[in-house]
PDB file of N, CA and C in Angstrom:
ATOM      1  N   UNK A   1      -2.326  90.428  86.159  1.00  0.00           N
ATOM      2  CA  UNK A   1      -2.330  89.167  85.444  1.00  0.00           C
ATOM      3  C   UNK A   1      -3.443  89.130  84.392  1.00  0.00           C
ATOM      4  N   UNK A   2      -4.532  89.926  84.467  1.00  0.00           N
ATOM      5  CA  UNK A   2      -5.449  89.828  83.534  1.00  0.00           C
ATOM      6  C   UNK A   2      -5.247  90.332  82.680  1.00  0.00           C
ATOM      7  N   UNK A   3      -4.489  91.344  82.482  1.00  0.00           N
ATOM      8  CA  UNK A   3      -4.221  92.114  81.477  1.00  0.00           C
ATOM      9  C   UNK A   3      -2.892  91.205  80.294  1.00  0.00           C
ATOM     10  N   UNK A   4      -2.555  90.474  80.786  1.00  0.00           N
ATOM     11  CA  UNK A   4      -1.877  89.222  80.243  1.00  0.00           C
ATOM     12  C   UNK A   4      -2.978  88.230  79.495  1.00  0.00           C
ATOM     13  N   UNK A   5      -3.743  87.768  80.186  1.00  0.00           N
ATOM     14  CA  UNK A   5      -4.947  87.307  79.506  1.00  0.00           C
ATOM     15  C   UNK A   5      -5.586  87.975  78.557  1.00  0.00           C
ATOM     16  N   UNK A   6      -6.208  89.317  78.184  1.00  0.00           N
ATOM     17  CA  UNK A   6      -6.708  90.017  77.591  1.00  0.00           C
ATOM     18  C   UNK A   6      -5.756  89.888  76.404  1.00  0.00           C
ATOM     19  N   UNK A   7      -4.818  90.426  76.192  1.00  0.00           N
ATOM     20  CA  UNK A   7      -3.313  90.485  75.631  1.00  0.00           C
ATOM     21  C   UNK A   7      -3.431  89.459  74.892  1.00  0.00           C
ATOM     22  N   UNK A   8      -3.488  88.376  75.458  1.00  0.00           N
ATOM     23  CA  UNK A   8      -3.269  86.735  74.864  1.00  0.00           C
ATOM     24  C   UNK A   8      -4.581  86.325  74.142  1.00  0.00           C
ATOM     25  N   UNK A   9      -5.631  87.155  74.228  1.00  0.00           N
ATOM     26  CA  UNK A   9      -7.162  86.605  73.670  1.00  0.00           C
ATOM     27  C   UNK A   9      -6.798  87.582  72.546  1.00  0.00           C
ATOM     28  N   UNK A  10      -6.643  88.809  72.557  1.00  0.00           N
ATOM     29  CA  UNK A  10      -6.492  89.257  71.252  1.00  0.00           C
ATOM     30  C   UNK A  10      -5.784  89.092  70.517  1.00  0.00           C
ATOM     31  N   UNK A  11      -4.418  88.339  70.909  1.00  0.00           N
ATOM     32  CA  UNK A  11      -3.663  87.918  69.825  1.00  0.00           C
ATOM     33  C   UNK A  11      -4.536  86.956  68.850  1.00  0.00           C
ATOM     34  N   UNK A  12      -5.062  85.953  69.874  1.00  0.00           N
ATOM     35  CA  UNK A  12      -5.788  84.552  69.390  1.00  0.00           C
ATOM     36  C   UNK A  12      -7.111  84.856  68.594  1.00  0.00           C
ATOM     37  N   UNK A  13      -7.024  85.710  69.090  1.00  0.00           N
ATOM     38  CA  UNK A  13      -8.663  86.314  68.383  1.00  0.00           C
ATOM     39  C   UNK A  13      -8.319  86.994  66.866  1.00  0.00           C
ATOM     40  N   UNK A  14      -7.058  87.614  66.707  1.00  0.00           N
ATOM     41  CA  UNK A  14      -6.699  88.421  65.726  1.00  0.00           C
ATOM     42  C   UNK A  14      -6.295  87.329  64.636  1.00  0.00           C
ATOM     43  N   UNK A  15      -5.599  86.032  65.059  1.00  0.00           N
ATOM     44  CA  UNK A  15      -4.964  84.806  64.175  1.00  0.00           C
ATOM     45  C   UNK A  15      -6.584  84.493  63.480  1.00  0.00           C
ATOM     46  N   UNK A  16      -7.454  84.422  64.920  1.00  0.00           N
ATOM     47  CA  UNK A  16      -8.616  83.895  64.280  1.00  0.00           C
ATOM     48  C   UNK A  16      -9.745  84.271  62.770  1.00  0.00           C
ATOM     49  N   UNK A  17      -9.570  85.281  63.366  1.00  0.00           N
ATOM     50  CA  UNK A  17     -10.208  86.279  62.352  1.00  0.00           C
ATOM     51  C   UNK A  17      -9.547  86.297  61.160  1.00  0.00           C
ATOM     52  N   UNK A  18      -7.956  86.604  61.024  1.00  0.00           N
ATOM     53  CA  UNK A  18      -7.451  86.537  59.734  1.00  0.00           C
ATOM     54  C   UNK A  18      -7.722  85.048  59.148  1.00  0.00           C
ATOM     55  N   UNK A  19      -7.706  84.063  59.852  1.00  0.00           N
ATOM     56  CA  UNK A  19      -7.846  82.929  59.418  1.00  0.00           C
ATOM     57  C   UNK A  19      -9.322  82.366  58.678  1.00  0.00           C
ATOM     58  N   UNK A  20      -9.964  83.327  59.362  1.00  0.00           N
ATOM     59  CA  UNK A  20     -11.685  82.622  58.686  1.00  0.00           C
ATOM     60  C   UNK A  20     -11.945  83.623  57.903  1.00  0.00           C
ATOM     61  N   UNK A  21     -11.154  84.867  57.709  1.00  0.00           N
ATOM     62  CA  UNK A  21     -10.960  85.811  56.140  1.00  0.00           C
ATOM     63  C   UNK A  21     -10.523  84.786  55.267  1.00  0.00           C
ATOM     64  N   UNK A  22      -9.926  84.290  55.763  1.00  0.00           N
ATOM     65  CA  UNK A  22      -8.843  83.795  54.151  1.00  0.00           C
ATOM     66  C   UNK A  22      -9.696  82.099  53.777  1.00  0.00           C
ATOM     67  N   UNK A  23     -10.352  81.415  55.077  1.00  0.00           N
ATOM     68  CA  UNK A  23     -11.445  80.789  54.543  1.00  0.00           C
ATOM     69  C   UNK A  23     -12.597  81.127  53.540  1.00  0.00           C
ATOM     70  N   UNK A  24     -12.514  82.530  53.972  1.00  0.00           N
ATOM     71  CA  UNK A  24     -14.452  82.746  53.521  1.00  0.00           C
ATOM     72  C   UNK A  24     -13.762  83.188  51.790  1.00  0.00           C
ATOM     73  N   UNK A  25     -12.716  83.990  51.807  1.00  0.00           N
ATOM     74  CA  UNK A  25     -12.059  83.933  50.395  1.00  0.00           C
ATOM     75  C   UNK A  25     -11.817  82.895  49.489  1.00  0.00           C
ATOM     76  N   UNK A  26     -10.997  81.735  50.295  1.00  0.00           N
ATOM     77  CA  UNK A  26     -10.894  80.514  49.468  1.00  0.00           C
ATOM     78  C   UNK A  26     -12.091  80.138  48.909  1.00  0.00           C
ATOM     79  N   UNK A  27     -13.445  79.962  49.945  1.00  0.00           N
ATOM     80  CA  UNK A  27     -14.530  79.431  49.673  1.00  0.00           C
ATOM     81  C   UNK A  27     -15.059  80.600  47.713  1.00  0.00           C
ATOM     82  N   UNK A  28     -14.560  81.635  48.542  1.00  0.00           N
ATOM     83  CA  UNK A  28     -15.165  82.551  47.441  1.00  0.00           C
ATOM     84  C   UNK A  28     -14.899  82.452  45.867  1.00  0.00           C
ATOM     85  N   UNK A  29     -13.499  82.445  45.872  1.00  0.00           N
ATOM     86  CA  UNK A  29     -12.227  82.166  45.110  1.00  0.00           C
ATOM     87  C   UNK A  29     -11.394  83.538  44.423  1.00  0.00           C
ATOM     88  N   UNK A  30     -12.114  84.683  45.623  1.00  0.00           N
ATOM     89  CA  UNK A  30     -11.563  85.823  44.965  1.00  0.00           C
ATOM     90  C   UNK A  30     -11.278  86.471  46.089  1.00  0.00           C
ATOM     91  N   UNK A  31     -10.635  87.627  46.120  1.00  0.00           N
ATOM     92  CA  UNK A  31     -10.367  88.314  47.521  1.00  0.00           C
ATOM     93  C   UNK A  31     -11.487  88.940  47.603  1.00  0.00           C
ATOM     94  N   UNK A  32     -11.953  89.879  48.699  1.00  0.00           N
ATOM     95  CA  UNK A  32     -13.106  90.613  49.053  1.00  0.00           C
ATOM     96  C   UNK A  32     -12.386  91.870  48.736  1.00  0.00           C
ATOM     97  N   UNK A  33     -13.690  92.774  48.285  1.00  0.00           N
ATOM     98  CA  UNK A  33     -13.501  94.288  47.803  1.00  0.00           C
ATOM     99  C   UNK A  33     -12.870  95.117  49.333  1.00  0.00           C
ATOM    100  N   UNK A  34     -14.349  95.078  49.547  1.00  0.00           N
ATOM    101  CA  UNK A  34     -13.896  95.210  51.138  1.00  0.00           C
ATOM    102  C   UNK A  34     -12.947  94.536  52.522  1.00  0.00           C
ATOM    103  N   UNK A  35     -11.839  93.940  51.939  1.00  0.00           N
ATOM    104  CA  UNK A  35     -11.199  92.715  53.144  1.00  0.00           C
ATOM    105  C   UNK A  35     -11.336  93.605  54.430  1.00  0.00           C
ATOM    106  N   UNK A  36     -10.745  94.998  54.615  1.00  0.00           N
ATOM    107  CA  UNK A  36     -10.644  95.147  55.915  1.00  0.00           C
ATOM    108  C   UNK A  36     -11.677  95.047  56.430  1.00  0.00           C
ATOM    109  N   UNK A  37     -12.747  95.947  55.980  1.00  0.00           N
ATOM    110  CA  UNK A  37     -14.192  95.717  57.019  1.00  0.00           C
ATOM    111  C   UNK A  37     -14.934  94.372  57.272  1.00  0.00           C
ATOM    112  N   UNK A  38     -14.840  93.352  56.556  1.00  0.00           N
ATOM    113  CA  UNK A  38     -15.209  92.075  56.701  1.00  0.00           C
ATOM    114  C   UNK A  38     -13.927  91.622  57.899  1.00  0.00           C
ATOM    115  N   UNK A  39     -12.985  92.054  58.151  1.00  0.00           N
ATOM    116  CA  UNK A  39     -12.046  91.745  58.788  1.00  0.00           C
ATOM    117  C   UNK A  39     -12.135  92.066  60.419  1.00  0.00           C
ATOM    118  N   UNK A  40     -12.492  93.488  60.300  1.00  0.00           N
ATOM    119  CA  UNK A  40     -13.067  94.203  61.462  1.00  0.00           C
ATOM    120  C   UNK A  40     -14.031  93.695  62.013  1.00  0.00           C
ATOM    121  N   UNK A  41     -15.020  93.418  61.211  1.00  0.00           N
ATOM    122  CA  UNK A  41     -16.254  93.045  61.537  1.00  0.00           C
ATOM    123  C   UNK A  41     -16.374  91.642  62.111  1.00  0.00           C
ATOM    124  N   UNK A  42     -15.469  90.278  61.717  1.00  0.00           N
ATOM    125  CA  UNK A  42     -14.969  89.448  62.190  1.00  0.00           C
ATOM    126  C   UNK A  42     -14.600  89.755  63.991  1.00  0.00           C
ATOM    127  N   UNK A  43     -13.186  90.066  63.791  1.00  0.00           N
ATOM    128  CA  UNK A  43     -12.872  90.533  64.893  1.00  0.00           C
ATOM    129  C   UNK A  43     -12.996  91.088  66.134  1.00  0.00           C
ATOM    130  N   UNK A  44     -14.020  92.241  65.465  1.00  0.00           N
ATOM    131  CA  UNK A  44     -15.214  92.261  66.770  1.00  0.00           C
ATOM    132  C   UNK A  44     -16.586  91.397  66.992  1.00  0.00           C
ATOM    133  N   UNK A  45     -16.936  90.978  66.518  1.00  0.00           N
ATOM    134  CA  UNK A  45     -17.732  89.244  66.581  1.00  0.00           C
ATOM    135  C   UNK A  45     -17.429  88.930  67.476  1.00  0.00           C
ATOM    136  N   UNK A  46     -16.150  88.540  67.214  1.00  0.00           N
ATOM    137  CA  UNK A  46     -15.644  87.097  68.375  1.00  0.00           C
ATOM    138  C   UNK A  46     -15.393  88.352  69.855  1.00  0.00           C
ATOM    139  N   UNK A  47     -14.524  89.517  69.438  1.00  0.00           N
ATOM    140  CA  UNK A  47     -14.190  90.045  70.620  1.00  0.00           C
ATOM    141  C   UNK A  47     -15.399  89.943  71.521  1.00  0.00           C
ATOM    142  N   UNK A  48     -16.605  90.452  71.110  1.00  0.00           N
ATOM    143  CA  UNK A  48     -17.682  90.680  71.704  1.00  0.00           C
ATOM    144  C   UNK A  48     -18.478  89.515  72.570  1.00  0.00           C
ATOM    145  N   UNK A  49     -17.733  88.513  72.103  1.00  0.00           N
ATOM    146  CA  UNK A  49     -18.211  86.975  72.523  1.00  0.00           C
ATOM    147  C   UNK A  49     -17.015  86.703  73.625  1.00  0.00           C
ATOM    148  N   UNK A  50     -16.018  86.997  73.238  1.00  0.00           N
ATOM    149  CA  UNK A  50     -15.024  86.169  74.226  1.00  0.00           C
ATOM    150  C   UNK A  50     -14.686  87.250  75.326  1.00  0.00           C
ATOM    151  N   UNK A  51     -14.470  88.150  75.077  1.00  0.00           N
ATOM    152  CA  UNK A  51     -14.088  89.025  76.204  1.00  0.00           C
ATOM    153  C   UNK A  51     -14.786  89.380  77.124  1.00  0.00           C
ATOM    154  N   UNK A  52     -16.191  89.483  77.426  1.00  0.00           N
ATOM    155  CA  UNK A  52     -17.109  89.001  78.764  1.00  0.00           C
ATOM    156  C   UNK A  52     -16.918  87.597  78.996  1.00  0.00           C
ATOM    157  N   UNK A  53     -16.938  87.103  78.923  1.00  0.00           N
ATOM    158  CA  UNK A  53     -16.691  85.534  79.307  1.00  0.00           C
ATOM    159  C   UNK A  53     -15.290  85.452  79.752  1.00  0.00           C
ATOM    160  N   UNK A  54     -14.339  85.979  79.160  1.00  0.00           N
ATOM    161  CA  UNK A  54     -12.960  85.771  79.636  1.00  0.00           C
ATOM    162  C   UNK A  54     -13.124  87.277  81.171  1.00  0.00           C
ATOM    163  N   UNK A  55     -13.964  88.057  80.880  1.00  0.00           N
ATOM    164  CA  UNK A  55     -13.981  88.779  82.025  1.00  0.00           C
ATOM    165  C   UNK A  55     -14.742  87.991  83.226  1.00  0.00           C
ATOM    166  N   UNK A  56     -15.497  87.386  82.843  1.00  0.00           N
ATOM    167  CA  UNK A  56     -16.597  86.757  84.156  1.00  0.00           C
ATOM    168  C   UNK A  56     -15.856  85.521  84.478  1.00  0.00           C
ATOM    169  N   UNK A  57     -14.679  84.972  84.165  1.00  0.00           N
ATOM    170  CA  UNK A  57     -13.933  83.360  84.260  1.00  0.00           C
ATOM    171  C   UNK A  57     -13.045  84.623  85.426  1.00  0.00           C
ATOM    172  N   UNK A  58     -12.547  85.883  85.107  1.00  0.00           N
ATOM    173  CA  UNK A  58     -11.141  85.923  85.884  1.00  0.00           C
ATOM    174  C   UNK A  58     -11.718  86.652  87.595  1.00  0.00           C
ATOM    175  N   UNK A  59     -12.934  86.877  87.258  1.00  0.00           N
ATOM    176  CA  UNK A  59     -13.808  87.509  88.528  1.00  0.00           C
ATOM    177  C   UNK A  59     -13.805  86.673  89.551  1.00  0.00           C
TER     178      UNK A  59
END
């Protein structure tokens, strides 16, 4: 079952991330040179935040 959870955080995590790319762009008003690595770098942010915590909730 956790592995359902995990599954379901990275989807949410992946919406997330594309979503506060395309904020930090709007804000910008241009695309980023670099999108993927600002993208990556996003992504693992949050992973790094939510996925111990979603590990220590299913313990």
């Amino acid at each position: 079952m956790s592995a359902i959870y995990f599954t379901l955080a990275g989807i949410v995590l992946y919406l997330a991330a594309d979503w506060l790319l395309d904020r930090i762009e709007v804000r910008r008003g241009e695309r980023l040179e670099h999108r993927t690595l600002v993208f990556f770098g996003i992504l693992l942010g949050l992973a790094l935040v939510t996925f111990p915590m979603l590990q220590s909730l299913l313990e």
